[in-house]
N, C-alpha and C. Protein backbone atom coordinates (compact mmCIF):
# COMPACT_ATOMS: atom_id res chain seq x y z
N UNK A 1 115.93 113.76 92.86
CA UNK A 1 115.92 113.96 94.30
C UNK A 1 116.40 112.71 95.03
N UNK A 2 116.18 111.54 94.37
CA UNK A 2 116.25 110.32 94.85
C UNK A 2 118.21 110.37 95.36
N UNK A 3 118.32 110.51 93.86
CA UNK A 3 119.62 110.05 93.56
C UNK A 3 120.52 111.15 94.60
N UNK A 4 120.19 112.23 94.51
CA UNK A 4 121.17 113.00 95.55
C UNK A 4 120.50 113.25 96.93
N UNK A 5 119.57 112.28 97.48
CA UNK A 5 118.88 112.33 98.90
C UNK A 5 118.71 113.66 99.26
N UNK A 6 118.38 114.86 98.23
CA UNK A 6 118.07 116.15 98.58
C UNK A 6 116.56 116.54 98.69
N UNK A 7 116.43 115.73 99.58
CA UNK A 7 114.44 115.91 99.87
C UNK A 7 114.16 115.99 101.70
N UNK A 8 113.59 117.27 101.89
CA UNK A 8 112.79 117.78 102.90
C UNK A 8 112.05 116.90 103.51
N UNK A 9 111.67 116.41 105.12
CA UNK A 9 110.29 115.84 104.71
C UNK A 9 109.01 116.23 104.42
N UNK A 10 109.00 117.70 104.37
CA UNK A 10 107.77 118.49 104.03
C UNK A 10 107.55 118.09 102.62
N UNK A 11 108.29 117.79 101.86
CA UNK A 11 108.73 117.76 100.18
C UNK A 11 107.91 116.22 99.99
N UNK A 12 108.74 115.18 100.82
CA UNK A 12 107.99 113.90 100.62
C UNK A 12 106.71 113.59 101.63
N UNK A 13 106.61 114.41 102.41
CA UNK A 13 104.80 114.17 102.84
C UNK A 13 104.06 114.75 101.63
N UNK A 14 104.74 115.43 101.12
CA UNK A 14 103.54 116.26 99.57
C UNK A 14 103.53 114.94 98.67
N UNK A 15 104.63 114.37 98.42
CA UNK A 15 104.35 113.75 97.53
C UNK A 15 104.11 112.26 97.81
N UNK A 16 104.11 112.12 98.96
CA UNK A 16 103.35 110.64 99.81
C UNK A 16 101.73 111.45 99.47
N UNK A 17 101.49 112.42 99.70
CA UNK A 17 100.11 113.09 99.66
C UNK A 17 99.41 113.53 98.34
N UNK A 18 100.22 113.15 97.24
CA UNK A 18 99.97 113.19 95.52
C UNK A 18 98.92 112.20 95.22
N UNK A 19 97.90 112.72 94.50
CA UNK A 19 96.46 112.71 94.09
C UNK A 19 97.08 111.82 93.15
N UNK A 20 97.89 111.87 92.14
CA UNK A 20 98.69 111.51 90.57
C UNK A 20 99.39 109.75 91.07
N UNK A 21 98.81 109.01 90.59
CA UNK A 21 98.79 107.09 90.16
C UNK A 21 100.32 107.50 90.60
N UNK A 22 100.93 107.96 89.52
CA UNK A 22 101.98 108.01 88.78
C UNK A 22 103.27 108.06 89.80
N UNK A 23 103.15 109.37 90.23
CA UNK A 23 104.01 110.35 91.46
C UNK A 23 103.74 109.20 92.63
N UNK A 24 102.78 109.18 93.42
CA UNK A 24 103.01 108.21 94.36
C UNK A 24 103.15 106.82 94.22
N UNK A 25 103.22 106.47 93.46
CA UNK A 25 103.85 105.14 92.81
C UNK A 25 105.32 104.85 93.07
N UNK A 26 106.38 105.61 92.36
CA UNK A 26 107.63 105.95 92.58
C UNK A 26 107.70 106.76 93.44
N UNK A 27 107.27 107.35 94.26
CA UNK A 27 107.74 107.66 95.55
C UNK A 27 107.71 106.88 96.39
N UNK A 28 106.73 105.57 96.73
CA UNK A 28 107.02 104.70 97.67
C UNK A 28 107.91 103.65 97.03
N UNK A 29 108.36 103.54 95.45
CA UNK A 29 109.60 103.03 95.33
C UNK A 29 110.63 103.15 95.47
N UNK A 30 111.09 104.68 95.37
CA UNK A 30 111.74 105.15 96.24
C UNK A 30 111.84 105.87 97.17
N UNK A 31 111.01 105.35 97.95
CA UNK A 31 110.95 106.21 99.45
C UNK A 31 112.92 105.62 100.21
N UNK A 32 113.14 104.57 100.24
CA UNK A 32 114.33 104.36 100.89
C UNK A 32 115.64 105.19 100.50
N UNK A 33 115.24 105.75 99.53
CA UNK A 33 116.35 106.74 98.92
C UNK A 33 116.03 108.23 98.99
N UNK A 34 114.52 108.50 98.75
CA UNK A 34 114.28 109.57 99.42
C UNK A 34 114.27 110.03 100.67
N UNK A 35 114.33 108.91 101.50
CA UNK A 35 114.13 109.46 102.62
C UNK A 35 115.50 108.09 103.80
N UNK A 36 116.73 108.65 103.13
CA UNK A 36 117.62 107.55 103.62
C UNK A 36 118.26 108.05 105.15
N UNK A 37 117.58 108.32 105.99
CA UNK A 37 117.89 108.46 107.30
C UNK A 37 117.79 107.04 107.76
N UNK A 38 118.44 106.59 108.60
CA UNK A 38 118.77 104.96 108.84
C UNK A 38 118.85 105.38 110.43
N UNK A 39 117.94 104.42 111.42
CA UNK A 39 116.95 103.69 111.15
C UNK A 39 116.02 104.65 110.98
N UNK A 40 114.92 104.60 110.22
CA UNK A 40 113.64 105.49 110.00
C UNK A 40 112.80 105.81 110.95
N UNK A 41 112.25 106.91 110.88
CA UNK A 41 111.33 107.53 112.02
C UNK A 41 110.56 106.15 111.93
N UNK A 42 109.79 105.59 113.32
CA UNK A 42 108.64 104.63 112.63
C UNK A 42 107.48 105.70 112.72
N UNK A 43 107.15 107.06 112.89
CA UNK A 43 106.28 107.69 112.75
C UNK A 43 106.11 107.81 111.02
N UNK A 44 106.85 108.10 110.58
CA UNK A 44 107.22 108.25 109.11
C UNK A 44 106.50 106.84 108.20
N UNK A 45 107.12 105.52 108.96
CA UNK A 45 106.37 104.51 108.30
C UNK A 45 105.27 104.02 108.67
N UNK A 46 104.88 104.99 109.69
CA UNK A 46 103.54 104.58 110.54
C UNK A 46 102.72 105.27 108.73
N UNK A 47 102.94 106.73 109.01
CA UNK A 47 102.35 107.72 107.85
C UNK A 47 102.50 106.71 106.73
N UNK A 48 102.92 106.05 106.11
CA UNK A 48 103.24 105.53 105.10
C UNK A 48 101.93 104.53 104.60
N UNK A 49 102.48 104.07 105.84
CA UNK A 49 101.51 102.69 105.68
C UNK A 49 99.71 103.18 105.67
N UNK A 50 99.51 103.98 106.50
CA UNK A 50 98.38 104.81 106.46
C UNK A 50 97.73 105.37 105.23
N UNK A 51 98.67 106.07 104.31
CA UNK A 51 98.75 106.53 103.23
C UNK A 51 98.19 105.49 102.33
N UNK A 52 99.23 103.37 102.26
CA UNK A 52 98.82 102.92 101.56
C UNK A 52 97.22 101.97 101.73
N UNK A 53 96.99 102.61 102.73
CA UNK A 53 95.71 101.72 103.56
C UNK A 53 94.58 102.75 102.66
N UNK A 54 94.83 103.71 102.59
CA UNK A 54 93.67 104.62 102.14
C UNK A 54 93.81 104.75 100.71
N UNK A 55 94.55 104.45 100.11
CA UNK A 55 94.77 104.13 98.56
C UNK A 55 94.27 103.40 97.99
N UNK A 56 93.15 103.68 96.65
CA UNK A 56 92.45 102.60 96.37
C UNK A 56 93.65 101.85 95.21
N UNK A 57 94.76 102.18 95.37
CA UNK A 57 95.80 102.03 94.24
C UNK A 57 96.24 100.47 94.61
N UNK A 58 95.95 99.12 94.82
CA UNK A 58 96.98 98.12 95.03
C UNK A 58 98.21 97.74 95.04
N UNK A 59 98.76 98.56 93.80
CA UNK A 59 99.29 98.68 93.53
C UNK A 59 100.50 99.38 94.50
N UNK A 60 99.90 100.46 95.43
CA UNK A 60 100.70 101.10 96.68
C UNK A 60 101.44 100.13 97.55
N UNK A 61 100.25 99.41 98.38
CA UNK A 61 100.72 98.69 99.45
C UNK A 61 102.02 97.25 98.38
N UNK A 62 101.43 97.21 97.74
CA UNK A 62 102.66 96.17 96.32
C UNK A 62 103.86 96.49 96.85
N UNK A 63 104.14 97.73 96.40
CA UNK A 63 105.26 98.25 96.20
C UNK A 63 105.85 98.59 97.62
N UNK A 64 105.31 98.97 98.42
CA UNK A 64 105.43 99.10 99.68
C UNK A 64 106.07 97.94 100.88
N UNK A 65 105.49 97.03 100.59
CA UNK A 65 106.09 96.13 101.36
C UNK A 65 107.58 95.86 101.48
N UNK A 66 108.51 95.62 99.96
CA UNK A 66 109.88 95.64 99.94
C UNK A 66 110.99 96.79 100.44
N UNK A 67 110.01 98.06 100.03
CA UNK A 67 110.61 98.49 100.38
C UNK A 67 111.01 99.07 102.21
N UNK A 68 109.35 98.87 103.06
CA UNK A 68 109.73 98.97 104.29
C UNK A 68 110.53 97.75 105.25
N UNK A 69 110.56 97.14 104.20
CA UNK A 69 111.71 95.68 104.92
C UNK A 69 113.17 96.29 104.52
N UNK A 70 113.50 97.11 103.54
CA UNK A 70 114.70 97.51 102.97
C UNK A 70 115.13 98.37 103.70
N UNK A 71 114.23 99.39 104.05
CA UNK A 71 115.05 100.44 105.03
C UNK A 71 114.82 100.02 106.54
N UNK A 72 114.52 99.39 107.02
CA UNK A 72 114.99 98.24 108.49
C UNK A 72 113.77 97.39 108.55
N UNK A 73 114.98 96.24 109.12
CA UNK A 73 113.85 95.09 108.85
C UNK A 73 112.78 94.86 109.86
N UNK A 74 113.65 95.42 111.76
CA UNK A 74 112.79 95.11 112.20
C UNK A 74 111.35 96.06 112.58
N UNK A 75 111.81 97.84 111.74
CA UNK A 75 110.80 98.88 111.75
C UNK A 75 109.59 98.53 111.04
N UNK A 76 110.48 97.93 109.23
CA UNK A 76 109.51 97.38 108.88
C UNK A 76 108.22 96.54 109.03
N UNK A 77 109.01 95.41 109.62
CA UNK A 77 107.64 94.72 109.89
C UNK A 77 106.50 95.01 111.30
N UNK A 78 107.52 96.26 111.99
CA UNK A 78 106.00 96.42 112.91
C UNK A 78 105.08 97.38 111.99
N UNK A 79 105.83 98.18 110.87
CA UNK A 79 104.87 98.99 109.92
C UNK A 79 104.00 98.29 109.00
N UNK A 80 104.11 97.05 108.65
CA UNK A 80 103.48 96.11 108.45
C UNK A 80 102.53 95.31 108.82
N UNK A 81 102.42 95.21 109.97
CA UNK A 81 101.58 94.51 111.26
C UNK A 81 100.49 95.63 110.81
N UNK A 82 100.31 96.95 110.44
CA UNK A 82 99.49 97.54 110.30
C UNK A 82 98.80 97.80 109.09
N UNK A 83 99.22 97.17 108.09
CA UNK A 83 98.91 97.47 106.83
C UNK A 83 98.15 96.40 106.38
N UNK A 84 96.56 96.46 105.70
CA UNK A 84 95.85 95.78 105.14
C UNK A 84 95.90 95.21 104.18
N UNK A 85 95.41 93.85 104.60
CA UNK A 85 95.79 92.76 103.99
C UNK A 85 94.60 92.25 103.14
N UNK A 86 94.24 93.29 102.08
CA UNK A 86 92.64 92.73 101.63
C UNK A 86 93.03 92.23 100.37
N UNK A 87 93.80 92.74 100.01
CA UNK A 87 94.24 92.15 98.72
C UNK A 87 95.46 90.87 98.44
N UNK A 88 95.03 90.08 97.72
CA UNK A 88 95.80 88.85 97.61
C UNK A 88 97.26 89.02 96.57
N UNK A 89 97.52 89.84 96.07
CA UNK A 89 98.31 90.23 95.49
C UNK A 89 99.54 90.76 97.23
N UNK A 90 99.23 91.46 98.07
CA UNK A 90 99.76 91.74 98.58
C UNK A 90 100.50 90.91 99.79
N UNK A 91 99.26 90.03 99.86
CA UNK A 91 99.57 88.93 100.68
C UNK A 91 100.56 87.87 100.33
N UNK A 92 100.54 87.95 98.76
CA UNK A 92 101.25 86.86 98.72
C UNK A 92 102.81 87.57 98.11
N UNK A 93 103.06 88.56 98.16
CA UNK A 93 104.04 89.49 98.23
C UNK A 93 104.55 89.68 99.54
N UNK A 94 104.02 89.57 100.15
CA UNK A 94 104.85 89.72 101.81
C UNK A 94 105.20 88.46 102.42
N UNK A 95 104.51 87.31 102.24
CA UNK A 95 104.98 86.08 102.29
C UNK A 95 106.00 85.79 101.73
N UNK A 96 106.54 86.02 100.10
CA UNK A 96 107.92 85.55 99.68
C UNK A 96 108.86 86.65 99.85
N UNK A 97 108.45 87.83 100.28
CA UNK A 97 109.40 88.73 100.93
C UNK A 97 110.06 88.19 102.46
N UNK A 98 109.31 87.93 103.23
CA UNK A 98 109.40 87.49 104.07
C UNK A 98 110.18 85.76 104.14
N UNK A 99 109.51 85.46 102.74
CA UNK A 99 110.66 84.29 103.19
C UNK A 99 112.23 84.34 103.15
N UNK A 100 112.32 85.33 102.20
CA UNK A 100 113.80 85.74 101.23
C UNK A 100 114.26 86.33 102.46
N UNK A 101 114.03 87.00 103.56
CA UNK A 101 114.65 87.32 104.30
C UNK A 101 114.69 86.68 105.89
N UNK A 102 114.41 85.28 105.97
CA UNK A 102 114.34 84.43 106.73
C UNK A 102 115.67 84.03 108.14
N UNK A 103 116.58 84.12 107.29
CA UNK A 103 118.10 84.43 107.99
C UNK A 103 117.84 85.08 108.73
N UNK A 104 117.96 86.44 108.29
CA UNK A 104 117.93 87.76 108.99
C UNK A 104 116.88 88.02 109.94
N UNK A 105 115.52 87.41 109.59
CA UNK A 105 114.33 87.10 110.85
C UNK A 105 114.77 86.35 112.00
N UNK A 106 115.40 85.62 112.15
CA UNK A 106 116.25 84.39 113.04
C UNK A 106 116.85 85.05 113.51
N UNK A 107 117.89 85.87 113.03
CA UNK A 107 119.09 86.56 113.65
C UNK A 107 118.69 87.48 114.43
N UNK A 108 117.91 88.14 114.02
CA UNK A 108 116.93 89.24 114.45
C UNK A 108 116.09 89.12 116.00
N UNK A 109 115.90 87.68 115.90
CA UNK A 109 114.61 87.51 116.94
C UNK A 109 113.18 87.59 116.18
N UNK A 110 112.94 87.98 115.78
CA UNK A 110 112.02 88.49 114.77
C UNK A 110 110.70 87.60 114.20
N UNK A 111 110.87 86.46 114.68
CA UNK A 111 109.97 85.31 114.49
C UNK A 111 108.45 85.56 114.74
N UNK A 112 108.20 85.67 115.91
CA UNK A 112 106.75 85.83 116.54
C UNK A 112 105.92 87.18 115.94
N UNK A 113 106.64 88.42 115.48
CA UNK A 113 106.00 89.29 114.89
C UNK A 113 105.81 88.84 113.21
N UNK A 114 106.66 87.99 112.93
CA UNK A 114 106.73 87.18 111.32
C UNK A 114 105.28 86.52 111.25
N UNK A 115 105.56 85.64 112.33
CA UNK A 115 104.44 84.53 112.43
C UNK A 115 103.27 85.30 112.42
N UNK A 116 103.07 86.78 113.29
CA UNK A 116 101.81 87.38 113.21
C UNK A 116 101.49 87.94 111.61
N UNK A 117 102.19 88.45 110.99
CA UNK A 117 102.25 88.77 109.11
C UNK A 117 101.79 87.81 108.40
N UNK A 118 102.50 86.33 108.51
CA UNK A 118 102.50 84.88 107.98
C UNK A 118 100.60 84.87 108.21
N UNK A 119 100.44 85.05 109.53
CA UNK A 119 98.38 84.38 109.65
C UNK A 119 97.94 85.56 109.01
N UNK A 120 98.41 86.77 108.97
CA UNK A 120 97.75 87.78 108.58
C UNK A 120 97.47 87.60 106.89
N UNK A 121 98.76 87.30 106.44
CA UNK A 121 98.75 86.63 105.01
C UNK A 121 97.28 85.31 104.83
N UNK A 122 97.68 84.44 105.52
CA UNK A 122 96.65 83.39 105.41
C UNK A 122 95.17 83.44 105.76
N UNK A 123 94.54 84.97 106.01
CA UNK A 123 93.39 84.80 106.42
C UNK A 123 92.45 85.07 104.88
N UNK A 124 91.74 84.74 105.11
CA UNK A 124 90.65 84.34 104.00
C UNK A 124 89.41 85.51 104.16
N UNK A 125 89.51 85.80 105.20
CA UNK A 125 88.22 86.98 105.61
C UNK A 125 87.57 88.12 104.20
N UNK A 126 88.34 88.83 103.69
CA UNK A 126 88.32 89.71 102.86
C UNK A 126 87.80 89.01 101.91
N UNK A 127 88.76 88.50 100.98
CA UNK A 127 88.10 87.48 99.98
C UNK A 127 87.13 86.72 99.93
N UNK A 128 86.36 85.97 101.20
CA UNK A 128 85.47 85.42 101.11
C UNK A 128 84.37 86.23 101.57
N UNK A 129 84.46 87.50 102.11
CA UNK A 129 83.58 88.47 102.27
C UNK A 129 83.12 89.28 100.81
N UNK A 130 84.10 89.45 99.62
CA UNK A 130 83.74 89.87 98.58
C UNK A 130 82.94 89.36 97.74
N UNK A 131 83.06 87.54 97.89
CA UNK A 131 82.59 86.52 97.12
C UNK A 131 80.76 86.11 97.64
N UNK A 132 81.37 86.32 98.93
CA UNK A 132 79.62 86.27 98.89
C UNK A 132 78.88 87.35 99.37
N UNK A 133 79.77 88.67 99.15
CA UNK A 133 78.30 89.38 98.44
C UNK A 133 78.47 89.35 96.82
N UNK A 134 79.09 89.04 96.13
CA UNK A 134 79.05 88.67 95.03
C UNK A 134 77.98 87.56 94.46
N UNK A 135 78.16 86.39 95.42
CA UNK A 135 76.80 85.57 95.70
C UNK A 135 75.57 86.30 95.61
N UNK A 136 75.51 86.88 96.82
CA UNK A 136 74.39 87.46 96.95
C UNK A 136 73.99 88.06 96.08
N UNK A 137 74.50 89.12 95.51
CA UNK A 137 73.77 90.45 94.51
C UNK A 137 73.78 89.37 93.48
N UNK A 138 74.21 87.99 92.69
CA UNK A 138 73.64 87.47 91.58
C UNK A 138 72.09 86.51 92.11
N UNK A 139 72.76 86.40 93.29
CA UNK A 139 71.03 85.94 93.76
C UNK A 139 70.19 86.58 93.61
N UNK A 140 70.28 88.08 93.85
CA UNK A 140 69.07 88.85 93.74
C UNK A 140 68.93 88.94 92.61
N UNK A 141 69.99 89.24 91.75
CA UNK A 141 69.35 89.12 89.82
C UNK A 141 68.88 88.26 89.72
N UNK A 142 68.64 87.39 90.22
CA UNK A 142 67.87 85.61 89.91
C UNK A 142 68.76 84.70 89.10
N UNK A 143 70.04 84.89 89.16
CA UNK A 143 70.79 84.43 88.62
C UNK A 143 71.98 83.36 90.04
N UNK A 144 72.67 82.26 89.13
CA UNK A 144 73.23 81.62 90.21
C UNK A 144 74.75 81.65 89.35
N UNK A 145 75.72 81.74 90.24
CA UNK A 145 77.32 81.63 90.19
C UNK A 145 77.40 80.35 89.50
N UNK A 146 78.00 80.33 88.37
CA UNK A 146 78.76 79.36 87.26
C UNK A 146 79.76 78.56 88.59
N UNK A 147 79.50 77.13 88.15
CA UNK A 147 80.64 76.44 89.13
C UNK A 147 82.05 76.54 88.64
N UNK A 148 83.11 76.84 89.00
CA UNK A 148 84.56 76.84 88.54
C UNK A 148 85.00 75.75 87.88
N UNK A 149 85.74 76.29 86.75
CA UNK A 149 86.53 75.09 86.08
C UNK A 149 87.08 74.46 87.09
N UNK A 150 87.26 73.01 86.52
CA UNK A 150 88.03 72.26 87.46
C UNK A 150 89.33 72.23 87.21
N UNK A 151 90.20 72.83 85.71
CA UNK A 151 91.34 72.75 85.61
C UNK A 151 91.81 74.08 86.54
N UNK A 152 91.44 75.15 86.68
CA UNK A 152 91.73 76.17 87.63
C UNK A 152 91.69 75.50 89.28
């Protein structure tokens, strides 16, 4: 379907809407080919991003990021501005995405909505919200957190 852009969008909301790891995996890899209307609905990547917000898959929003910078850069990153940033894998995936396309941010104008992605990347909130209830629940076992290697 990819390869001959012969997909409905009724066809790829089903399979943006696939229960299966697998299927929505490669569909948001190739969503830019499935769905190569240029510039993209941003309703479409609004849905998208929505989709990868409610995914316990990490793996979604991963894959997701390159490609909503691929099918426009500047749709992308307001579809981005919306997409959760709890995972550090993702964060630090949109940061060197974002740098690789730095030129084109400049050229663009595109800076000040960057800069809002860039703090969004750098916030610590999530992670240090996991860690100490992680704290916590070994406190309540009566147990205390091992101090970190220092070579890490």
């Amino acid at each position: 379907m990819a390869v001959r852009q012969a997909l409905d969008a009724e066809t790829l909301h089903s399979l943006l809407a696939s229960g299966e790891q697998g299927v929505l995996r490669t569909t948001v890899e190739l969503l830019a080919d499935l769905h190569p209307v240029r510039p993209p609905d941003p309703a479409l990547l609004e849905h998208v991003v929505a989709m990868a917000n409610a995914s316990d898959d990490v793996g979604i929003p991963r894959r997701l990021i390159p490609v909503l910078l691929a099918m426009d850069l500047p749709r992308g990153i307001e579809a981005l501005a919306l997409l959760d940033m709890d995972d550090t894998g993702s964060k630090r995936r949109l940061a060197a995405i974002l740098e690789a396309h730095e030129d084109a941010i400049a050229r663009g104008g595109l800076q000040t909505a960057v800069a809002s992605l860039l703090e969004k990347c750098l916030s610590q909130s999530s992670e240090a919200d996991w860690k100490t209830r992680c704290r916590a629940y070994l406190a309540r076992l009566g147990s205390t957190p091992a101090l970190p290697d220092p070579e890490y």
